[in-house]
C-alpha atoms as a PDB file:
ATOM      1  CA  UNK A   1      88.943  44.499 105.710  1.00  0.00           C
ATOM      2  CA  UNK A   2      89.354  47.862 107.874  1.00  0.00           C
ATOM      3  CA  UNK A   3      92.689  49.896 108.375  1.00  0.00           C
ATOM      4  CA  UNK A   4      92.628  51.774 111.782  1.00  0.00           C
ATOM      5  CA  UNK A   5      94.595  54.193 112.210  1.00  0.00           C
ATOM      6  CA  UNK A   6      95.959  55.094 115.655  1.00  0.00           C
ATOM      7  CA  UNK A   7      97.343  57.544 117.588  1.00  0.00           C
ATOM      8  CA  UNK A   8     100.480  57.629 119.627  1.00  0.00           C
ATOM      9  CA  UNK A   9     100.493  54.818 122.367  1.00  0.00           C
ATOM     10  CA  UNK A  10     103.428  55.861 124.606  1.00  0.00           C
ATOM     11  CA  UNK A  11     103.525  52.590 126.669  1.00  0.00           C
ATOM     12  CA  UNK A  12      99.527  53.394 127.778  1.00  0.00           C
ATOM     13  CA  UNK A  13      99.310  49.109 126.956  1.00  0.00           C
ATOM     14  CA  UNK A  14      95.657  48.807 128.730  1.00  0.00           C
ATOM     15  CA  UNK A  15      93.844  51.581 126.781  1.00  0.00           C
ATOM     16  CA  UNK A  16      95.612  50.209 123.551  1.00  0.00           C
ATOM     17  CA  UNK A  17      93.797  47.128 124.196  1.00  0.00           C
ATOM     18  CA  UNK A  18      90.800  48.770 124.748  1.00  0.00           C
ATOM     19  CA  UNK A  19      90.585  50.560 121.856  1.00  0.00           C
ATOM     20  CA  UNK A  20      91.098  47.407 119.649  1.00  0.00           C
ATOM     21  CA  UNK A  21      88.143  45.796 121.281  1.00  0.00           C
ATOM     22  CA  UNK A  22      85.961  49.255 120.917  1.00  0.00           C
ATOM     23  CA  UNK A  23      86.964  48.930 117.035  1.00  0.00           C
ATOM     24  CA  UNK A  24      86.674  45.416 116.966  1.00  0.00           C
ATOM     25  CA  UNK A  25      89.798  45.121 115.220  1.00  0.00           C
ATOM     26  CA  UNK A  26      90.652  41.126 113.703  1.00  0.00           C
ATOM     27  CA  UNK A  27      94.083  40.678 112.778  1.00  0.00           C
ATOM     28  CA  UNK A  28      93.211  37.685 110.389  1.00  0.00           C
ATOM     29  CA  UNK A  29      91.012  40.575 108.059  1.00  0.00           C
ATOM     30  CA  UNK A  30      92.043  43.991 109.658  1.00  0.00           C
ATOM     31  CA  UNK A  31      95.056  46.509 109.509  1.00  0.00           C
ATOM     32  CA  UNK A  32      96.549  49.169 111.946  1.00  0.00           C
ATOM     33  CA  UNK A  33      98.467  51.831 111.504  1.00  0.00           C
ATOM     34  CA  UNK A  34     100.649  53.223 113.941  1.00  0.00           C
ATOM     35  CA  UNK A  35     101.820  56.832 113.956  1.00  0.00           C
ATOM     36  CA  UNK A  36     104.938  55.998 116.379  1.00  0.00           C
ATOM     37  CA  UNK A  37     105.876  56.772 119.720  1.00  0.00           C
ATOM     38  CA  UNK A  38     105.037  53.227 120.662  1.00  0.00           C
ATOM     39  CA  UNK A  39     107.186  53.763 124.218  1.00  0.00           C
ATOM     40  CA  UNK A  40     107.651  55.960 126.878  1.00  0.00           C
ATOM     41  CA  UNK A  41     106.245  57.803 129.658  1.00  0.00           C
ATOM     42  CA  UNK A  42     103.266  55.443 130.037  1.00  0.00           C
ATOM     43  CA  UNK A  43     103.311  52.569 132.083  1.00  0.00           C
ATOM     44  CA  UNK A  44     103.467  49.215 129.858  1.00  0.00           C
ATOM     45  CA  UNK A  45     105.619  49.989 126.976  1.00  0.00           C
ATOM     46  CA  UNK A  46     106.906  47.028 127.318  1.00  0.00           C
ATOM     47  CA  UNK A  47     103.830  44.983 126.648  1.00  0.00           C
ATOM     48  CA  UNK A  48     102.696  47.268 124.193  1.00  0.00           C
ATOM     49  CA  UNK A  49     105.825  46.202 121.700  1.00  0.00           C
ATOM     50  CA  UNK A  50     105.131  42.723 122.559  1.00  0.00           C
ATOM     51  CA  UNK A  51     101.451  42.946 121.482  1.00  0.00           C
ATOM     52  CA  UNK A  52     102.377  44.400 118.202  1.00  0.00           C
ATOM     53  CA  UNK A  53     105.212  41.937 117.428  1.00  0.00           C
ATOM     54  CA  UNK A  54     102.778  39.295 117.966  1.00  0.00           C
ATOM     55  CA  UNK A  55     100.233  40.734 115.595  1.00  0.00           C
ATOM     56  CA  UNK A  56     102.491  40.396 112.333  1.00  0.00           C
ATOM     57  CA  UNK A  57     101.596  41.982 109.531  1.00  0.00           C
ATOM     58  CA  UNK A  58      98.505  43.162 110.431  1.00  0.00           C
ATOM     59  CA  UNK A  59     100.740  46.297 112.098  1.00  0.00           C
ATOM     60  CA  UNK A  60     101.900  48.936 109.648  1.00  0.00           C
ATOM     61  CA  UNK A  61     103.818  51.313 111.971  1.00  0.00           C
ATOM     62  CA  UNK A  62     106.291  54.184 111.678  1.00  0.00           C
ATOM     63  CA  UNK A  63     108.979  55.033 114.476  1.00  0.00           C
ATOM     64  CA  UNK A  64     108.776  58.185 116.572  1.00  0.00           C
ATOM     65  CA  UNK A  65     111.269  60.443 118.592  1.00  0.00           C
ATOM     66  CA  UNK A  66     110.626  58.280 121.776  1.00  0.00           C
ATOM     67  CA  UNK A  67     110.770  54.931 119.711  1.00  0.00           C
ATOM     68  CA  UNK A  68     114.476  56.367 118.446  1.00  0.00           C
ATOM     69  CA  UNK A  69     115.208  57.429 121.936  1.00  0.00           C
ATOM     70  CA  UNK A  70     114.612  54.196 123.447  1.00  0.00           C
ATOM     71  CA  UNK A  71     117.235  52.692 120.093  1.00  0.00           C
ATOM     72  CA  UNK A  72     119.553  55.051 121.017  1.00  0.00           C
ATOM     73  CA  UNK A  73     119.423  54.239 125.218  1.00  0.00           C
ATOM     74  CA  UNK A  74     119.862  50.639 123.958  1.00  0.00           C
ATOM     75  CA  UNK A  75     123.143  51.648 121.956  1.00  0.00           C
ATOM     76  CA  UNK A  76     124.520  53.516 124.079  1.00  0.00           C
ATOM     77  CA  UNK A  77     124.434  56.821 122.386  1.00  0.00           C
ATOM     78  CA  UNK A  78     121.727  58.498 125.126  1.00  0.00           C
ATOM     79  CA  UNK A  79     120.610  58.166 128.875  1.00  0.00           C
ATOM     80  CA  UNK A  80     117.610  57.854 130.386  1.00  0.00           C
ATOM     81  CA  UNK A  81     115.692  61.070 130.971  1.00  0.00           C
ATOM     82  CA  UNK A  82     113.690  62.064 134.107  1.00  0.00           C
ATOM     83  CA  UNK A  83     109.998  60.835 133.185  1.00  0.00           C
ATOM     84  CA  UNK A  84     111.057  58.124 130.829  1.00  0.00           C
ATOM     85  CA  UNK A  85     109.449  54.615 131.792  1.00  0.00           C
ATOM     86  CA  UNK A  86     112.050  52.494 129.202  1.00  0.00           C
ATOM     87  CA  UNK A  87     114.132  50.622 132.543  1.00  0.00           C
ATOM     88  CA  UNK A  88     111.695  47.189 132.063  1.00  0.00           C
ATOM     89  CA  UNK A  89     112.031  47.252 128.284  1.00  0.00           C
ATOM     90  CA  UNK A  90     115.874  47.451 128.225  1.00  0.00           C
ATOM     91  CA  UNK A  91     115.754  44.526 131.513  1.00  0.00           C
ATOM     92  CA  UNK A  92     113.449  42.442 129.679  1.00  0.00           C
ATOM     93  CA  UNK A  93     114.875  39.050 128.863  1.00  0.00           C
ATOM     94  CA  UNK A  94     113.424  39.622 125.589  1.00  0.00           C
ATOM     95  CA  UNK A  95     115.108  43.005 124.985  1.00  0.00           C
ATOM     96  CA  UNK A  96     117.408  42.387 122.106  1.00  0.00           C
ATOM     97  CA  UNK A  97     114.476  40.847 119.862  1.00  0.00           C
ATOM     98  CA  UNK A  98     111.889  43.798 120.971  1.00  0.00           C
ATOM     99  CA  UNK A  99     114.937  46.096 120.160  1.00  0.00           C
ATOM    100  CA  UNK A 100     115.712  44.484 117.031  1.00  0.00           C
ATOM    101  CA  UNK A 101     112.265  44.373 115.789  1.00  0.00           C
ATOM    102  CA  UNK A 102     111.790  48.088 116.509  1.00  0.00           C
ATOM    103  CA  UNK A 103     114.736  48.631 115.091  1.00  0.00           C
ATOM    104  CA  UNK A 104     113.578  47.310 111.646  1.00  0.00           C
ATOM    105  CA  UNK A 105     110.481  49.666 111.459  1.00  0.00           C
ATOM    106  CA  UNK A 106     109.966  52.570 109.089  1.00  0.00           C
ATOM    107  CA  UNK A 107     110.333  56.128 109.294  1.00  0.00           C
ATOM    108  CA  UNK A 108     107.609  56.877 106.424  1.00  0.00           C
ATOM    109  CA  UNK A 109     105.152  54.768 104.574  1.00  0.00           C
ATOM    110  CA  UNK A 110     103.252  55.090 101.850  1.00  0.00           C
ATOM    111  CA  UNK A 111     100.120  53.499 100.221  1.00  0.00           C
ATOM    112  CA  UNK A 112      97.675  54.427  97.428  1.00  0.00           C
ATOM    113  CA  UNK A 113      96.784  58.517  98.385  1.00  0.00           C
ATOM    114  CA  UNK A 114      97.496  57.801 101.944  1.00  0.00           C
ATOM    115  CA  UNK A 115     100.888  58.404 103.804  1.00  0.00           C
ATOM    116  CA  UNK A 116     102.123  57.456 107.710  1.00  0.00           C
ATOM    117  CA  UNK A 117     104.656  59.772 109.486  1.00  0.00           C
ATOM    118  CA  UNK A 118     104.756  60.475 112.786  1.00  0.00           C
ATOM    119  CA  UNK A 119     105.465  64.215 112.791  1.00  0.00           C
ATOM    120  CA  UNK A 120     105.427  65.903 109.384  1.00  0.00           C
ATOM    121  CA  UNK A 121     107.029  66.686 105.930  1.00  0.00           C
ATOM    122  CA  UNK A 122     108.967  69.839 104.980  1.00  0.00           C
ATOM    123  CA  UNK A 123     107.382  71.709 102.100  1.00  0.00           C
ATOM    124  CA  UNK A 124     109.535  70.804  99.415  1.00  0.00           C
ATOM    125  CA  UNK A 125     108.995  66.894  99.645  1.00  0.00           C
ATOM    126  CA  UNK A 126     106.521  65.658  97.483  1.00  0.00           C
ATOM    127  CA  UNK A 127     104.956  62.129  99.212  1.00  0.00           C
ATOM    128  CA  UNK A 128     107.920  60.325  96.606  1.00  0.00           C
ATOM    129  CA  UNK A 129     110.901  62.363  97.375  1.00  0.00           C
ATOM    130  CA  UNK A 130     109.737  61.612 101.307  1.00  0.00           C
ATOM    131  CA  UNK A 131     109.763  57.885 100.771  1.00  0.00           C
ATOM    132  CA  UNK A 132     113.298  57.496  99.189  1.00  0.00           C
ATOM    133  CA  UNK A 133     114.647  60.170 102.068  1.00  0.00           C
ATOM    134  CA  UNK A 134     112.926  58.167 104.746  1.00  0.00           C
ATOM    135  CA  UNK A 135     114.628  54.707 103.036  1.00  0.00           C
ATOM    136  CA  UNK A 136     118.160  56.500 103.177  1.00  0.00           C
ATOM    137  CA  UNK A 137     117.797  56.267 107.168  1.00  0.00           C
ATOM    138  CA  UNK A 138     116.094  53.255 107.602  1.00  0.00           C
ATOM    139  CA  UNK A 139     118.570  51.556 105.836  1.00  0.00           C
ATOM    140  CA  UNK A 140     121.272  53.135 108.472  1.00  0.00           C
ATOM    141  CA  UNK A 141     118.945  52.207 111.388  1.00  0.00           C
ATOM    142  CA  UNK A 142     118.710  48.457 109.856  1.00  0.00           C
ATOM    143  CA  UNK A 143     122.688  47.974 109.433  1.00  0.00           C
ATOM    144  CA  UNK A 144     125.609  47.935 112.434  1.00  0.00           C
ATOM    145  CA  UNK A 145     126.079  51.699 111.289  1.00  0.00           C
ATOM    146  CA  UNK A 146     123.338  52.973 113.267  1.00  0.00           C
ATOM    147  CA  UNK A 147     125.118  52.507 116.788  1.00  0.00           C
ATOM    148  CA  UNK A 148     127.730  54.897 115.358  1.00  0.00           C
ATOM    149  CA  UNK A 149     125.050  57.184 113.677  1.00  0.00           C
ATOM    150  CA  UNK A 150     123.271  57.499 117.213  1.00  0.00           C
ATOM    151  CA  UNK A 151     125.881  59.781 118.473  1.00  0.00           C
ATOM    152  CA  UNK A 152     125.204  62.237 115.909  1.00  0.00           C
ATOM    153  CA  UNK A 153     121.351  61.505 115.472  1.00  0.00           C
ATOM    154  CA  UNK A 154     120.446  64.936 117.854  1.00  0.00           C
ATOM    155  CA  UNK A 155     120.333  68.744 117.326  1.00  0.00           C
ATOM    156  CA  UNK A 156     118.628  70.631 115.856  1.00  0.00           C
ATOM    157  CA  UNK A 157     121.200  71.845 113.070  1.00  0.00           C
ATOM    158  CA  UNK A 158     120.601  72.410 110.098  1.00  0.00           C
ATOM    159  CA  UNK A 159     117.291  73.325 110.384  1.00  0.00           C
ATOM    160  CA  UNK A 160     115.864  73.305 106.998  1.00  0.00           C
ATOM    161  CA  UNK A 161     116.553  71.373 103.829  1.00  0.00           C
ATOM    162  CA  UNK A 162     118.738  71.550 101.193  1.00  0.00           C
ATOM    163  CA  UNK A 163     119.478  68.680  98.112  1.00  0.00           C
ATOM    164  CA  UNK A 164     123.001  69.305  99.194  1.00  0.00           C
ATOM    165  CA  UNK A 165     123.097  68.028 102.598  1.00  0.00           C
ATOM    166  CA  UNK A 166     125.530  65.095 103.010  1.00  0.00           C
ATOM    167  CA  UNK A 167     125.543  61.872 105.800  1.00  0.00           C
ATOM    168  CA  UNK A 168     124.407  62.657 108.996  1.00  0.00           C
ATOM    169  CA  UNK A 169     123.656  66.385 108.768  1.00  0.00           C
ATOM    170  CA  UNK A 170     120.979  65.040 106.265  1.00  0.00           C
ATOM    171  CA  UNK A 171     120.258  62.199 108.482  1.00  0.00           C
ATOM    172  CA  UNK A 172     119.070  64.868 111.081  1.00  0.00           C
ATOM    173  CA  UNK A 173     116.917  66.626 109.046  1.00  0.00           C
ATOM    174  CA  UNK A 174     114.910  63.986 107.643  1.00  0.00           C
ATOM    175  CA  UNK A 175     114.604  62.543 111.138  1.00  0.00           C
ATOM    176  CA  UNK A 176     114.001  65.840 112.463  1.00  0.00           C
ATOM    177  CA  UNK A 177     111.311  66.106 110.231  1.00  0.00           C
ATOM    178  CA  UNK A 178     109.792  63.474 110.084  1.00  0.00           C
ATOM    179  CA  UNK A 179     109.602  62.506 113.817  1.00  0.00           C
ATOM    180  CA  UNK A 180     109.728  65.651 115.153  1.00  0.00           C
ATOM    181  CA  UNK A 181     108.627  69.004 113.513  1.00  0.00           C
ATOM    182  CA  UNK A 182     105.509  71.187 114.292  1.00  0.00           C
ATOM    183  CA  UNK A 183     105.724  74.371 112.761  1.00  0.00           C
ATOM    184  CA  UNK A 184     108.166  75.807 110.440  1.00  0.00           C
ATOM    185  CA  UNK A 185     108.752  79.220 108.785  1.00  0.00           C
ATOM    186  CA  UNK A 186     107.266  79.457 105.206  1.00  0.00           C
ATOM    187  CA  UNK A 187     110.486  78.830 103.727  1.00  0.00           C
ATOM    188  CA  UNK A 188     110.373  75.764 105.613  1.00  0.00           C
ATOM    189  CA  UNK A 189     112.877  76.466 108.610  1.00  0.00           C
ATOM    190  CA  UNK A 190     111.684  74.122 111.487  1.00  0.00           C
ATOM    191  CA  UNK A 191     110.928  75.270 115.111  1.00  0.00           C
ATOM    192  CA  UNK A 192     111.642  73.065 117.612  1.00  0.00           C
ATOM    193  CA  UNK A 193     110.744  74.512 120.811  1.00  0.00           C
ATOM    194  CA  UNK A 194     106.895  75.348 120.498  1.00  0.00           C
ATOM    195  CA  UNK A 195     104.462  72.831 121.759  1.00  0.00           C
ATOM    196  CA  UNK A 196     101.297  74.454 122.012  1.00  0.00           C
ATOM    197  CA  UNK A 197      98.005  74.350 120.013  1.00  0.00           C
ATOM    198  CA  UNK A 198      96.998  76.618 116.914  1.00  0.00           C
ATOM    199  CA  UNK A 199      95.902  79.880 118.651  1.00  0.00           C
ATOM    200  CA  UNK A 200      98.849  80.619 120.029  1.00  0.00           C
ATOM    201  CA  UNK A 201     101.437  80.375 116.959  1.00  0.00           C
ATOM    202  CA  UNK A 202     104.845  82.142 117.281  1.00  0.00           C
ATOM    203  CA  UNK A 203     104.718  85.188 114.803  1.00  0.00           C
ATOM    204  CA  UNK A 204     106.158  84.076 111.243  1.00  0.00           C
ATOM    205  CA  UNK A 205     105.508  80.277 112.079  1.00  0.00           C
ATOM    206  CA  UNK A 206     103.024  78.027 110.563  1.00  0.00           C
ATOM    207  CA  UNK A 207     101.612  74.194 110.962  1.00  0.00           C
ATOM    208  CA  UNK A 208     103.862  72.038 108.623  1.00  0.00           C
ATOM    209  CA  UNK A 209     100.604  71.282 107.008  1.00  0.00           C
ATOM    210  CA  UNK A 210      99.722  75.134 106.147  1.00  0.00           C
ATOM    211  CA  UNK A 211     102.504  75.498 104.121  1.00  0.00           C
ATOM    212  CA  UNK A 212     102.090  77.527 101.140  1.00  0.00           C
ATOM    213  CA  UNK A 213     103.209  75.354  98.099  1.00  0.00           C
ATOM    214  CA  UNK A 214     103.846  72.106 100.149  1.00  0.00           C
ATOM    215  CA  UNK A 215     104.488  69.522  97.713  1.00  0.00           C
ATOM    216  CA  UNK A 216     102.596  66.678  99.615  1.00  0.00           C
ATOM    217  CA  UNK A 217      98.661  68.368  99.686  1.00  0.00           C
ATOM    218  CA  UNK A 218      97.624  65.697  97.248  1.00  0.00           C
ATOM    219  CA  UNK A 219      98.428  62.791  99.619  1.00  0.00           C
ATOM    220  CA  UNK A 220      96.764  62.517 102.981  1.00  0.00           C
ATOM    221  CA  UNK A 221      99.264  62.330 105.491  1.00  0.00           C
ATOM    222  CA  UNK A 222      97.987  59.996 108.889  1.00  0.00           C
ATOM    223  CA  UNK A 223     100.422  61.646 111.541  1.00  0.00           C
ATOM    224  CA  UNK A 224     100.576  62.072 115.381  1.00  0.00           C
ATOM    225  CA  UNK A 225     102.949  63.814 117.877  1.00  0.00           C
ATOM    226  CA  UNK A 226     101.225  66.720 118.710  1.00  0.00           C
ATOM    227  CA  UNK A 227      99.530  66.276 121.212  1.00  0.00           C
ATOM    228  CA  UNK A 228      98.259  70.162 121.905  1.00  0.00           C
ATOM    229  CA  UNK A 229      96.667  69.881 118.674  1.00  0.00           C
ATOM    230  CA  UNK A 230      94.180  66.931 119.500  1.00  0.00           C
ATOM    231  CA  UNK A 231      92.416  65.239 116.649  1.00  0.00           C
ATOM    232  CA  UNK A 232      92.711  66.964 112.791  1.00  0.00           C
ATOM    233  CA  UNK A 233      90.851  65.573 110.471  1.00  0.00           C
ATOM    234  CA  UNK A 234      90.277  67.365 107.164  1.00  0.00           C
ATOM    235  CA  UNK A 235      90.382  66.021 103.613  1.00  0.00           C
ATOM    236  CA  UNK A 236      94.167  65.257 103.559  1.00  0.00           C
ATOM    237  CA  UNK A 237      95.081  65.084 107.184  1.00  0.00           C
ATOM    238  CA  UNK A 238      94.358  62.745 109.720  1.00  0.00           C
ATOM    239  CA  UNK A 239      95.849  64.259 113.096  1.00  0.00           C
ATOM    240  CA  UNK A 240      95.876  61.418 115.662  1.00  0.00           C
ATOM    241  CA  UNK A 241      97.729  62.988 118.779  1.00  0.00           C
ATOM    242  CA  UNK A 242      95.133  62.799 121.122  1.00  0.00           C
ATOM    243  CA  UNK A 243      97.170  62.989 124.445  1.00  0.00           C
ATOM    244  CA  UNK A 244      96.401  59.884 125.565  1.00  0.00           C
ATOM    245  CA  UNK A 245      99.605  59.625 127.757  1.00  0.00           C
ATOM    246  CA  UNK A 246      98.376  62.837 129.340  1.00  0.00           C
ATOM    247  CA  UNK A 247      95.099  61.933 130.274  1.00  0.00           C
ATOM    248  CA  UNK A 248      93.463  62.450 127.588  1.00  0.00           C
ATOM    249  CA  UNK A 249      92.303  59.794 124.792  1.00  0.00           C
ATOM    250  CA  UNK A 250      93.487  57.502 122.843  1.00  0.00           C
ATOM    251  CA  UNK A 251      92.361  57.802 119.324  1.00  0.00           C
ATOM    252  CA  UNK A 252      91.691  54.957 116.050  1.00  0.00           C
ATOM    253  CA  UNK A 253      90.029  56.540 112.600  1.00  0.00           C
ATOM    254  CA  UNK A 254      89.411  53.717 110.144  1.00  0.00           C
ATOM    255  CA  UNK A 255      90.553  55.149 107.420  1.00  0.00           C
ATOM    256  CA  UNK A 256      87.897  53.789 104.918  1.00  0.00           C
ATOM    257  CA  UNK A 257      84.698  55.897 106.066  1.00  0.00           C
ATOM    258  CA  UNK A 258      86.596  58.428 108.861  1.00  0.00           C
ATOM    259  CA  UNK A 259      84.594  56.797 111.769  1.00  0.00           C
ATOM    260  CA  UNK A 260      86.140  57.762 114.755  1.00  0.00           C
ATOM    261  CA  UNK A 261      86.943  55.555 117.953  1.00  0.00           C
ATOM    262  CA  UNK A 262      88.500  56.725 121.198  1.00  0.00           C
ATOM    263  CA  UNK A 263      89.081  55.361 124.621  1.00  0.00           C
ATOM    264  CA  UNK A 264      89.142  57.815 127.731  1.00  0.00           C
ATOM    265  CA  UNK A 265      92.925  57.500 129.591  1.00  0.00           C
ATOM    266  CA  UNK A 266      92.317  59.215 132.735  1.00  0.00           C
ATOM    267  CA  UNK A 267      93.300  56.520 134.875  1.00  0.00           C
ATOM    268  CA  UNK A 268      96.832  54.995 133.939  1.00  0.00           C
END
């Protein structure tokens, strides 16, 4: 048995199929892990949740800002945004299942040393404390309170984390966290607005992952994302954001010996 771990798919369906034959990935013996953003701004994000509905349990995946997007769209909480490609998901005569199904997916998961986010963790959560935070939303985004939670899922306040946070302010951070955080300040305030790679940093601001003191360093963390930052891989970080959705690749590590598989995406 192999686990590969991949990168965000954003709707690129063709080079996601690709990739599994390049691994030669069996879902009777074989695992994948998904980082999130499933959807968006590629062309076939509808196929690409129907592929990994149909492959069961051999998908482990977490949910991403454009997987909550597309939730939200579908509650009515959000609109459509110029470059999203969700209009044939939300026609499809399959919709409410796809939606439902995506719906039901986790925001964190963890397993033996490793852990699967799609963004980050703020410093203070050790790879425990993340887990039970993580559950606190899912179970929102599981029950009929998460059409009413959608309105108040955006913003970027607060910005940081405190035990004392209550309902959807700490709804916001952990999703804000988890699904969409970069860099933060070394007390662990998060920056929203930077997207580029590691030579450029903003003064004061720092990788989640170069935190001094973060509580997770003994787990590796599989995450995705961001994009400018291209493939990480040291001893407990596997960075899978390989920009395929942008013409770049599409990235699988299997986690067992670090071997790396990627598929070109130049063509869409």
């Amino acid at each position: 048995m192999a686990t590969y771990a991949i990168g965000d798919l954003q709707g690129c369906h063709r080079h996601f199929l690709e990739l599994l034959d390049l691994t030669g990935f069996n879902s009777t013996r074989d695992r994948l892990w998904l980082v999130g953003d499933i959807v968006n701004r590629g062309p076939d994000s509808l196929s690409s949740l129907r592929t990994l509905m149909t492959l069961g349990e051999a998908v482990t995946m977490v949910l991403g800002n454009h997987d909550l997007h597309l939730l939200a769209i579908a509650a009515g909480s959000a609109r459509l945004k110029s470059g999203d490609t969700l209009q044939p998901v939300l026609d499809a005569p399959d919709s409410n299942i796809l939606l439902d199904w995506l719906r039901h997916q986790r925001l964190f998961y963890h397993e033996d040393e490793y852990a699967l986010v799609h963004a980050g963790l703020l410093p203070a959560w050790h790879t425990e404390q993340a887990a039970m935070l993580a559950q606190e939303v899912e179970a929102i985004l599981h029950s009929d309170r998460f059409q009413t939670f959608s309105r108040s899922m955006y913003g970027n306040a607060p910005d940081c984390w405190q035990d004392t946070l209550r309902e959807e302010n700490r709804w916001r951070v952990i999703i804000n966290a988890m699904t969409r955080m970069r860099i933060c300040s070394p007390e662990g305030k998060m920056d929203f607005a930077y997207k580029g790679g590691l030579s450029t940093l903003p003064h004061g601001l720092l990788p989640w992952f170069n935190l001094p003191g973060r509580a997770s360093r003994d787990t590796t963390i599989v995450f995705g994302h961001w994009s400018a930052l291209g493939l990480h891989l040291t001893p407990n970080l596997v960075g899978l954001d390989t920009g395929c959705v942008w013409q770049g690749y599409l990235t699988a590590v299997r986690l067992e010996d670090r071997k790396v598989f990627q598929v070109p995406c130049a063509q869409p």
